[in-house]
N, C-alpha and C. Protein backbone atom coordinates (compact mmCIF):
# COMPACT_ATOMS: atom_id res chain seq x y z
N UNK A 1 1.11 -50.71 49.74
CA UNK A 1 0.41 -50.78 48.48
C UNK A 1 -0.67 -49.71 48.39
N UNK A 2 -1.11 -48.96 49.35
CA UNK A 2 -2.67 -48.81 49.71
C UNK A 2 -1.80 -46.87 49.77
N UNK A 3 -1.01 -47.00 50.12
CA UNK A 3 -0.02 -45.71 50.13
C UNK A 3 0.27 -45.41 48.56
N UNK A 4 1.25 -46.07 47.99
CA UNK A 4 1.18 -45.87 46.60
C UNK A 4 0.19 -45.72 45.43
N UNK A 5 -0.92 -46.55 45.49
CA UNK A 5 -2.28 -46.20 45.05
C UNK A 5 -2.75 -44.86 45.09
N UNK A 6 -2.86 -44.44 46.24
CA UNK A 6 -3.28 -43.01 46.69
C UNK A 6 -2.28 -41.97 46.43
N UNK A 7 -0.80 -42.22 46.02
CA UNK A 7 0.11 -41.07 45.74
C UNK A 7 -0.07 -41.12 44.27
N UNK A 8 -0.52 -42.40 43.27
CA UNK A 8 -0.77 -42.27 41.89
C UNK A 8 -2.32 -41.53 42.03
N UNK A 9 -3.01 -41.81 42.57
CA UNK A 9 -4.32 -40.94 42.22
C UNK A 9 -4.20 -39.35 42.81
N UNK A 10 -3.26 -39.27 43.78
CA UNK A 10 -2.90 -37.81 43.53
C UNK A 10 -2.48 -37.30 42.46
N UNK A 11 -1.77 -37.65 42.38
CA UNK A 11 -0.93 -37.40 41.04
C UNK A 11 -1.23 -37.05 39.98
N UNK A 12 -2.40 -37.99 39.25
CA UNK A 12 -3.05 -38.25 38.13
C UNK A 12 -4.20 -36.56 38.41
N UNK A 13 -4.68 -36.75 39.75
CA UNK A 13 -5.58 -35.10 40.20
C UNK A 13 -4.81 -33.87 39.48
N UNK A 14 -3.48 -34.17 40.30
CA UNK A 14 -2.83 -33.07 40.34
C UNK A 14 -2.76 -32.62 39.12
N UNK A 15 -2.22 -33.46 38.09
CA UNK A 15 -1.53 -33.32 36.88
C UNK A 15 -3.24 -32.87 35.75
N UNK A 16 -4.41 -33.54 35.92
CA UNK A 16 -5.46 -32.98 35.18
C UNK A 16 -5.76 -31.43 35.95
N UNK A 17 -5.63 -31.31 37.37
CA UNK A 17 -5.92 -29.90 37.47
C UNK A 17 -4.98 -28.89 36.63
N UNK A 18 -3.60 -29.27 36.75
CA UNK A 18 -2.27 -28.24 36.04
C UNK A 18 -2.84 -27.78 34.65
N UNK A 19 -3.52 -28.98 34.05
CA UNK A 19 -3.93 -28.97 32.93
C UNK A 19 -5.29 -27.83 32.66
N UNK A 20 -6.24 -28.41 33.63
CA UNK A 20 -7.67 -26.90 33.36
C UNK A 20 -6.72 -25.71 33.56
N UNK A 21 -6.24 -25.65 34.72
CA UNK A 21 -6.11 -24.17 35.46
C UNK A 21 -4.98 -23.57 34.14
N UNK A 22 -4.18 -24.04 33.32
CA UNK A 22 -3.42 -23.71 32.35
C UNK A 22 -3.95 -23.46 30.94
N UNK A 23 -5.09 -23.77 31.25
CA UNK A 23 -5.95 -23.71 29.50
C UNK A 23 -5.88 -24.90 28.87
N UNK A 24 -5.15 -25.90 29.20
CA UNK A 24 -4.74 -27.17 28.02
C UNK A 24 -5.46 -28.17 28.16
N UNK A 25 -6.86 -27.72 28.84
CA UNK A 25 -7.70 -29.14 28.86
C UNK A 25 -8.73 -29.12 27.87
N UNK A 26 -9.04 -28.54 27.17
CA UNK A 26 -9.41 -28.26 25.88
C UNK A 26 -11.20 -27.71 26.55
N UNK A 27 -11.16 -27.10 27.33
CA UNK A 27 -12.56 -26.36 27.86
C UNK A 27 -12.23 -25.25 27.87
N UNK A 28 -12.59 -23.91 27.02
CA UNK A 28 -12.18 -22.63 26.92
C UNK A 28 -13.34 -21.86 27.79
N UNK A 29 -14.43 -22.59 27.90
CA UNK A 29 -15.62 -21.67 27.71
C UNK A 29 -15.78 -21.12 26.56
N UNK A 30 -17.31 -20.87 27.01
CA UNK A 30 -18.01 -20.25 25.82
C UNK A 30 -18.16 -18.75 25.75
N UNK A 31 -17.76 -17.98 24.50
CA UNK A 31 -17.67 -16.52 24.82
C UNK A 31 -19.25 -16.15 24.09
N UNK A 32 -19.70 -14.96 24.62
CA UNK A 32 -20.21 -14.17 23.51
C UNK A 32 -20.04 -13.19 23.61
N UNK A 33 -20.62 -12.32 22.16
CA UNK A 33 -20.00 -11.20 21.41
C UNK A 33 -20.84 -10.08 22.50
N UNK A 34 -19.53 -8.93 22.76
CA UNK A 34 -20.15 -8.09 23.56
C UNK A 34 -20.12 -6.60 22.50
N UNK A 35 -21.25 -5.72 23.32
CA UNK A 35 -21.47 -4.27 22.03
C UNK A 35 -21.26 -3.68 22.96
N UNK A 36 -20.05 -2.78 22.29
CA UNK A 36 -20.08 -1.56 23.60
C UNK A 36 -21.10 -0.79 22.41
N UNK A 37 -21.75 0.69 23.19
CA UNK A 37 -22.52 1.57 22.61
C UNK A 37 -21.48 2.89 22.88
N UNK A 38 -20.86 4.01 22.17
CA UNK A 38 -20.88 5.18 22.28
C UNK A 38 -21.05 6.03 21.30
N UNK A 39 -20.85 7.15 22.15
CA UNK A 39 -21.82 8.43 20.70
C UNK A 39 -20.60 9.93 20.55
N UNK A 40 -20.60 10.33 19.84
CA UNK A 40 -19.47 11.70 19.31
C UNK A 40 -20.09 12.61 18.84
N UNK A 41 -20.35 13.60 19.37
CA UNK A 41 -20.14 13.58 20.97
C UNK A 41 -21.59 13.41 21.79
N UNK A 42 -20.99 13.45 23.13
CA UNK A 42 -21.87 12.99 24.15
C UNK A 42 -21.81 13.72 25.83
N UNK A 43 -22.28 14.90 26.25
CA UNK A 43 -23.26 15.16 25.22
C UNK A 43 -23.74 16.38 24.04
N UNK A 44 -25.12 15.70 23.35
CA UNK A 44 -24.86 16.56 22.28
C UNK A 44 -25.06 18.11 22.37
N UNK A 45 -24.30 19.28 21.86
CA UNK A 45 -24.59 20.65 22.14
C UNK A 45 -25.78 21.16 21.12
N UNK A 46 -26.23 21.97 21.84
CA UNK A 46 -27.34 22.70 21.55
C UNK A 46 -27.20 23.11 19.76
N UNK A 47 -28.09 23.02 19.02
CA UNK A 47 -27.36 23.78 17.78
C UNK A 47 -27.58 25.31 17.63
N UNK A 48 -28.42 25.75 17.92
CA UNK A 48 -28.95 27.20 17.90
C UNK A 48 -30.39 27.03 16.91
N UNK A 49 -30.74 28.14 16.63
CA UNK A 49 -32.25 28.20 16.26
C UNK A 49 -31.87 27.68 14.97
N UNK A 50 -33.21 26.61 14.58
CA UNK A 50 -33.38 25.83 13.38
C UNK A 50 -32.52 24.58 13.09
N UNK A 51 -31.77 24.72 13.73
CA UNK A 51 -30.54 23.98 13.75
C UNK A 51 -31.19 22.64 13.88
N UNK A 52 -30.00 21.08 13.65
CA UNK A 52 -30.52 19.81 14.40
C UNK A 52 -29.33 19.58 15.73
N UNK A 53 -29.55 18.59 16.23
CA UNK A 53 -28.40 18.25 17.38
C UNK A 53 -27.94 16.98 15.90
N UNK A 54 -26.94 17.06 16.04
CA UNK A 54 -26.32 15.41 15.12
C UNK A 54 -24.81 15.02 16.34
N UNK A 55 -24.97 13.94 15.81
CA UNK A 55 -24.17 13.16 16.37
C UNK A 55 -23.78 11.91 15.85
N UNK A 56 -22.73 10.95 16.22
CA UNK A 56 -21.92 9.51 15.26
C UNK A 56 -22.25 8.81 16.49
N UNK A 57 -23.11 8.15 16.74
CA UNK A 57 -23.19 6.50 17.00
C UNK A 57 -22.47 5.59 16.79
N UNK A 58 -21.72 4.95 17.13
CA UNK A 58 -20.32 4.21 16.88
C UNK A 58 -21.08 2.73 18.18
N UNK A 59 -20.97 1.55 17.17
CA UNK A 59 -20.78 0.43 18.05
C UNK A 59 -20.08 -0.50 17.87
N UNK A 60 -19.54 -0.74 18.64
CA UNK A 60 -17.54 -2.10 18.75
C UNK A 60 -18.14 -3.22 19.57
N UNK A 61 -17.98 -4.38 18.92
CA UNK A 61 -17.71 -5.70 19.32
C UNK A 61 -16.41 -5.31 19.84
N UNK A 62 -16.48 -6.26 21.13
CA UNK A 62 -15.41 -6.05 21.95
C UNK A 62 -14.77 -7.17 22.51
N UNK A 63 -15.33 -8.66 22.34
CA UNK A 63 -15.23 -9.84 22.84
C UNK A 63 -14.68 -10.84 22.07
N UNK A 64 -14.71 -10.34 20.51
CA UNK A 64 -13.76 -11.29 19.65
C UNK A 64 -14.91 -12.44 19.05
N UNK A 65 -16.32 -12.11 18.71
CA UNK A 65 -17.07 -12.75 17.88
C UNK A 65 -17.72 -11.69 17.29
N UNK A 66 -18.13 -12.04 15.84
CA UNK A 66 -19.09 -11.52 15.03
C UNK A 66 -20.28 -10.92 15.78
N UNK A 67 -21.47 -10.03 15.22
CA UNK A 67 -22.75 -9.92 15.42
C UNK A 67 -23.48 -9.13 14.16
N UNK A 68 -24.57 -10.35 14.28
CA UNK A 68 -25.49 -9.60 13.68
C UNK A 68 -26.49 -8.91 14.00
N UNK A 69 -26.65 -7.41 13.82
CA UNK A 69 -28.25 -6.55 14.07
C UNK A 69 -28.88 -6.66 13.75
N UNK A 70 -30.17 -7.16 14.90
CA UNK A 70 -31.62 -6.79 14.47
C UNK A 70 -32.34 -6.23 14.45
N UNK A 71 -31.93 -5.02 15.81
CA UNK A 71 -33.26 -4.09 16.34
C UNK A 71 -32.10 -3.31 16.76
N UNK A 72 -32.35 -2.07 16.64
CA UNK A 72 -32.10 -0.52 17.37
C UNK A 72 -33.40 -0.11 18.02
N UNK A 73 -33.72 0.05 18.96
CA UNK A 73 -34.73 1.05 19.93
C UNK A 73 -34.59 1.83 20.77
N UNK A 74 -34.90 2.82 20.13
CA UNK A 74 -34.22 4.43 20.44
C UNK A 74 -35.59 5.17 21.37
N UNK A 75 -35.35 5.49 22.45
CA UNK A 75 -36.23 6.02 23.80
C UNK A 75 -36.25 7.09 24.19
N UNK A 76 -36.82 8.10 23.40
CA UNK A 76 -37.01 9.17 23.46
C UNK A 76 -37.24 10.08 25.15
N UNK A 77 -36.52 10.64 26.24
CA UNK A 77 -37.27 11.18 27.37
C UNK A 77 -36.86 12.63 27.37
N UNK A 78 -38.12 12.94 27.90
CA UNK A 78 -38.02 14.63 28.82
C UNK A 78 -38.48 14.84 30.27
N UNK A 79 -37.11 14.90 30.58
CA UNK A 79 -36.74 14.64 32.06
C UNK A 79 -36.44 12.92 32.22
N UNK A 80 -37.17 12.57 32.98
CA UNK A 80 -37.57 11.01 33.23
C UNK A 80 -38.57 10.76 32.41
N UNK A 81 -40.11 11.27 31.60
CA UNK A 81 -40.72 10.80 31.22
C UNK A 81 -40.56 10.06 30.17
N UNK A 82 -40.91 9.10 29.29
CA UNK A 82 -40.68 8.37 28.56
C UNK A 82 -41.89 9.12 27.06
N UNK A 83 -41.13 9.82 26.01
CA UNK A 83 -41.56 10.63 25.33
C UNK A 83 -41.67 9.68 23.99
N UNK A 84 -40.95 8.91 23.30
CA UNK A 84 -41.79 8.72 22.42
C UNK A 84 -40.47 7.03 21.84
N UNK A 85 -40.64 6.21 21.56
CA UNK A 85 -40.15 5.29 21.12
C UNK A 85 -39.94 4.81 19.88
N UNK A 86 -38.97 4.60 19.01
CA UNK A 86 -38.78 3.76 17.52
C UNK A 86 -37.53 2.99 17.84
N UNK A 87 -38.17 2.12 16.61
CA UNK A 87 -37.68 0.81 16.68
C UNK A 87 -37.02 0.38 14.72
N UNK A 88 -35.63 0.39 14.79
CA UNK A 88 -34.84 0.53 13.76
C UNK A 88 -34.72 -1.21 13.37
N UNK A 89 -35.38 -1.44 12.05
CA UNK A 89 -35.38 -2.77 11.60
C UNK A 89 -33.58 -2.83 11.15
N UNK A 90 -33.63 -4.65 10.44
CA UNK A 90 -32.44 -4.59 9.98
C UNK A 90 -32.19 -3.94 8.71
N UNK A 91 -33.09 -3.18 8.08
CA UNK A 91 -32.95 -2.78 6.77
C UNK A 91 -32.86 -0.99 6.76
N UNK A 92 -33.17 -0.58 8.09
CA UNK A 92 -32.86 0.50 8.83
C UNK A 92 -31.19 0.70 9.01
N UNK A 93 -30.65 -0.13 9.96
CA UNK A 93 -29.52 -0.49 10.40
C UNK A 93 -28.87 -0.52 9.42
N UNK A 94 -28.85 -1.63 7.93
CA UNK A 94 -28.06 -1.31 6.92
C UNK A 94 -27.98 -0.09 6.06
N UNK A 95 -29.09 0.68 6.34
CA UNK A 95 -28.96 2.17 5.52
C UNK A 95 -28.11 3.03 6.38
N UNK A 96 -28.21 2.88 7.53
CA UNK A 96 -27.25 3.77 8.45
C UNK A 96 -25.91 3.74 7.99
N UNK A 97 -25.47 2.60 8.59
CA UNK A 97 -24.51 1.59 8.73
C UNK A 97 -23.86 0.98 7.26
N UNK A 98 -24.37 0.88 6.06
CA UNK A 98 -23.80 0.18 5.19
C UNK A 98 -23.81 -1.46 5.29
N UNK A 99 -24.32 -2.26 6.41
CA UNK A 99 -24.65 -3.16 7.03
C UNK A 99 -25.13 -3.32 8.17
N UNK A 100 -25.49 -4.76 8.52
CA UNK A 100 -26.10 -4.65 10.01
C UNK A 100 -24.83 -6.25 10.69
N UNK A 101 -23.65 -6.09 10.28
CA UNK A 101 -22.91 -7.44 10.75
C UNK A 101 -21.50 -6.38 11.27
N UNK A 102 -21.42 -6.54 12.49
CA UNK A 102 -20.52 -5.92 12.71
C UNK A 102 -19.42 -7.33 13.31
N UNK A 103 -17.83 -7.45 12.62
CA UNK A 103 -17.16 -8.48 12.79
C UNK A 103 -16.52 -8.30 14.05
N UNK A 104 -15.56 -9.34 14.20
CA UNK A 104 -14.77 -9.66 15.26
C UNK A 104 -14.50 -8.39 15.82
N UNK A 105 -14.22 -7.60 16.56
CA UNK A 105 -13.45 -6.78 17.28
C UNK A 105 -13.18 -5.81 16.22
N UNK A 106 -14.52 -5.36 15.84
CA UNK A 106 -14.64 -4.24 14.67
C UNK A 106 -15.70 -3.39 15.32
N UNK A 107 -15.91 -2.37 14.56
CA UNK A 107 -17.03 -1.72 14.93
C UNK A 107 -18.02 -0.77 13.87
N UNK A 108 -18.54 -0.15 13.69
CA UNK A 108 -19.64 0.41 12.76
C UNK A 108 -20.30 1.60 13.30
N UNK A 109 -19.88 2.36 12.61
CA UNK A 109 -20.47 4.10 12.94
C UNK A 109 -21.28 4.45 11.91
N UNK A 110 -22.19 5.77 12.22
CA UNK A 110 -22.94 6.10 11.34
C UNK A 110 -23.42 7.51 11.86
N UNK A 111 -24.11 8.65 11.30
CA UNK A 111 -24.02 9.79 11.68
C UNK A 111 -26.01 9.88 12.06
N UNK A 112 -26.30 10.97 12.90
CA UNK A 112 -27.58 10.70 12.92
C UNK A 112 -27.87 12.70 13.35
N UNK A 113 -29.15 12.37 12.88
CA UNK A 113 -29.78 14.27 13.74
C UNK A 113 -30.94 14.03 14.24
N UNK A 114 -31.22 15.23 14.91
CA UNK A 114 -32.51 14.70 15.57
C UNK A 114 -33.07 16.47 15.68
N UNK A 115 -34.33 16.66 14.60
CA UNK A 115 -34.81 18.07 15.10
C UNK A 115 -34.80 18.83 16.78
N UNK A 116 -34.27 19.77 16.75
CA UNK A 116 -34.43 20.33 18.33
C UNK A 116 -35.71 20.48 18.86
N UNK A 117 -35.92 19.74 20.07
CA UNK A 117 -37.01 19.78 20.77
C UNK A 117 -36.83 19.65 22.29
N UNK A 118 -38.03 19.37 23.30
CA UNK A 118 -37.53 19.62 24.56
C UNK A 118 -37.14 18.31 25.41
N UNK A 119 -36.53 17.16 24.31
CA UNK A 119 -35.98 15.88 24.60
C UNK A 119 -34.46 16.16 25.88
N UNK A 120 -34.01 15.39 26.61
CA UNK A 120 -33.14 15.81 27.46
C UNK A 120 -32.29 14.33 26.95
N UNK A 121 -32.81 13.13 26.61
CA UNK A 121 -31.81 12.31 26.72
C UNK A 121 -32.85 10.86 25.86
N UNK A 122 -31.82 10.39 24.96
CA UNK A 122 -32.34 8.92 24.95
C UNK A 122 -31.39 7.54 24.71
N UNK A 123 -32.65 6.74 25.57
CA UNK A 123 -31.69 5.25 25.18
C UNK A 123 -31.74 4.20 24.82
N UNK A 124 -30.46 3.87 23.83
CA UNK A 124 -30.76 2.99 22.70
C UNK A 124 -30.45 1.64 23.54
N UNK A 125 -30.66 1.07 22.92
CA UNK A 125 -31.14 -0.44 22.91
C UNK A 125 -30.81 -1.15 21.71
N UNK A 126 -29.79 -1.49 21.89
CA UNK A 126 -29.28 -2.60 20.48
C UNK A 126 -29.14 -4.29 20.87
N UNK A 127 -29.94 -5.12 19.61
CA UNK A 127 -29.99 -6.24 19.87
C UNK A 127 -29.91 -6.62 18.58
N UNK A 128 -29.41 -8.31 18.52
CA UNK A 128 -28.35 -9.12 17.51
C UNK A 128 -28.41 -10.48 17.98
N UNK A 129 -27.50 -11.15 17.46
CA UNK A 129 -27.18 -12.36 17.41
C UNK A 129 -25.65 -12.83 16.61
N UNK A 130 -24.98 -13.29 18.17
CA UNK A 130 -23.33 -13.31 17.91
C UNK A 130 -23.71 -14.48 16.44
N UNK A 131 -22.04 -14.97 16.06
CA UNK A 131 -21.79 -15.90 15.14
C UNK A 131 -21.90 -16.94 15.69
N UNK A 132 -22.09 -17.28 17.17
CA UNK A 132 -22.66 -18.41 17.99
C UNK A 132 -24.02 -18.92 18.18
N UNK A 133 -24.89 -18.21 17.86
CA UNK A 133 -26.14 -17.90 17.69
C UNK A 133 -26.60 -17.60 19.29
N UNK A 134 -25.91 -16.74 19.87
CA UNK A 134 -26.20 -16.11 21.17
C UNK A 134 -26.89 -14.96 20.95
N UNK A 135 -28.20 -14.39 21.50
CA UNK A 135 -28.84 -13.27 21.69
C UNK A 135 -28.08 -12.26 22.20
N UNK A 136 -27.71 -11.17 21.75
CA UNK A 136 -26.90 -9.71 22.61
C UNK A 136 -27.63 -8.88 22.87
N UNK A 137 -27.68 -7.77 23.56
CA UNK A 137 -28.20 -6.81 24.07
C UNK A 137 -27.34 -6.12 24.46
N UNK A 138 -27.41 -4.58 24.15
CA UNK A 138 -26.82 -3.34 24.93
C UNK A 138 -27.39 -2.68 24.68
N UNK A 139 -26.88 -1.47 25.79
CA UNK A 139 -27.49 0.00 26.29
C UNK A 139 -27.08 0.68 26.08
N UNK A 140 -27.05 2.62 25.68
CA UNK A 140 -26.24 3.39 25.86
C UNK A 140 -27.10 4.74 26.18
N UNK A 141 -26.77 5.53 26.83
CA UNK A 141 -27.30 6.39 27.00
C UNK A 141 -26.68 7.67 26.29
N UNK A 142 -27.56 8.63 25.65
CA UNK A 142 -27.05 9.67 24.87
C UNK A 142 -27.94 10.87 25.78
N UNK A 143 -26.63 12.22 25.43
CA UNK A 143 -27.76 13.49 26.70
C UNK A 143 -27.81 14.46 25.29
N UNK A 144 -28.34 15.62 25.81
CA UNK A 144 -29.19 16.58 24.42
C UNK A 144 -28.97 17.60 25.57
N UNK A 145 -27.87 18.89 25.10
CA UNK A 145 -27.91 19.78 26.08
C UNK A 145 -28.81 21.18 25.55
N UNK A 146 -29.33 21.45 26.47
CA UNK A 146 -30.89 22.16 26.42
C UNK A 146 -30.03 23.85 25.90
N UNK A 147 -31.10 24.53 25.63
CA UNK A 147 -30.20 25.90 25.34
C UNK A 147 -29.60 27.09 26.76
């Protein structure tokens, strides 16, 4: 009796593990929305005298949820030093961008310049809030090639 008991409670184990390890136990986990950051091109070439450096900022949800932008903060350096900092509201972001909601496994580009100076590199900092109401954050680093 004490044998059969214990081959049904195997059993019953066995058959709820088949179930997680297969997806069908109805626990997916929880995702959130990831930002990749890249830039076109990268890095940027010199323009010549008077010129600006420009470049397309492009950022893709990559995880299969919505996000919404709140902050761009863009980190100005020369060399390593930390040269000068701004901080792009959401009403910033929608003038770029045409919005600040970038959907499911979409993404949102926008073109940008930056007068020539003796900047070597900066990095942005983008932050949001998936359709989960999860906080996001990403990084990207952009280079500025000198003359």
């Amino acid at each position: 009796m004490k044998s059969q008991k214990k081959m049904w409670v195997l059993l019953i184990l066995a058959v709820i593990l088949m179930m997680f390890l297969s997806g069908c136990g109805g626990v997916t986990g929880l995702k959130t929305a990831k930002i990749n950051i890249s830039f076109d091109p990268n890095p940027v070439p010199y323009p010549g005298e008077g010129g600006n450096w420009t470049w397309t900022l492009i950022l893709t949800e990559s995880n299969g949820i919505g996000v919404t932008l709140t902050n761009i903060k863009f980190d100005s350096y020369i060399q390593e030093q930390l040269a000068s900092t701004e901080n792009w509201s959401e009403d910033w972001i929608t003038g770029l961008f045409d919005s600040n909601y970038i959907p499911a496994s979409s993404s949102l580009q926008g073109g940008l310049g930056r007068k020539v100076s003796d900047l070597t590199h900066q990095i942005l900092t983008v932050e949001g809030v998936d359709d989960d109401d999860n906080p996001i954050e990403a990084t990207g680093r952009l280079d500025f090639l000198s003359q």
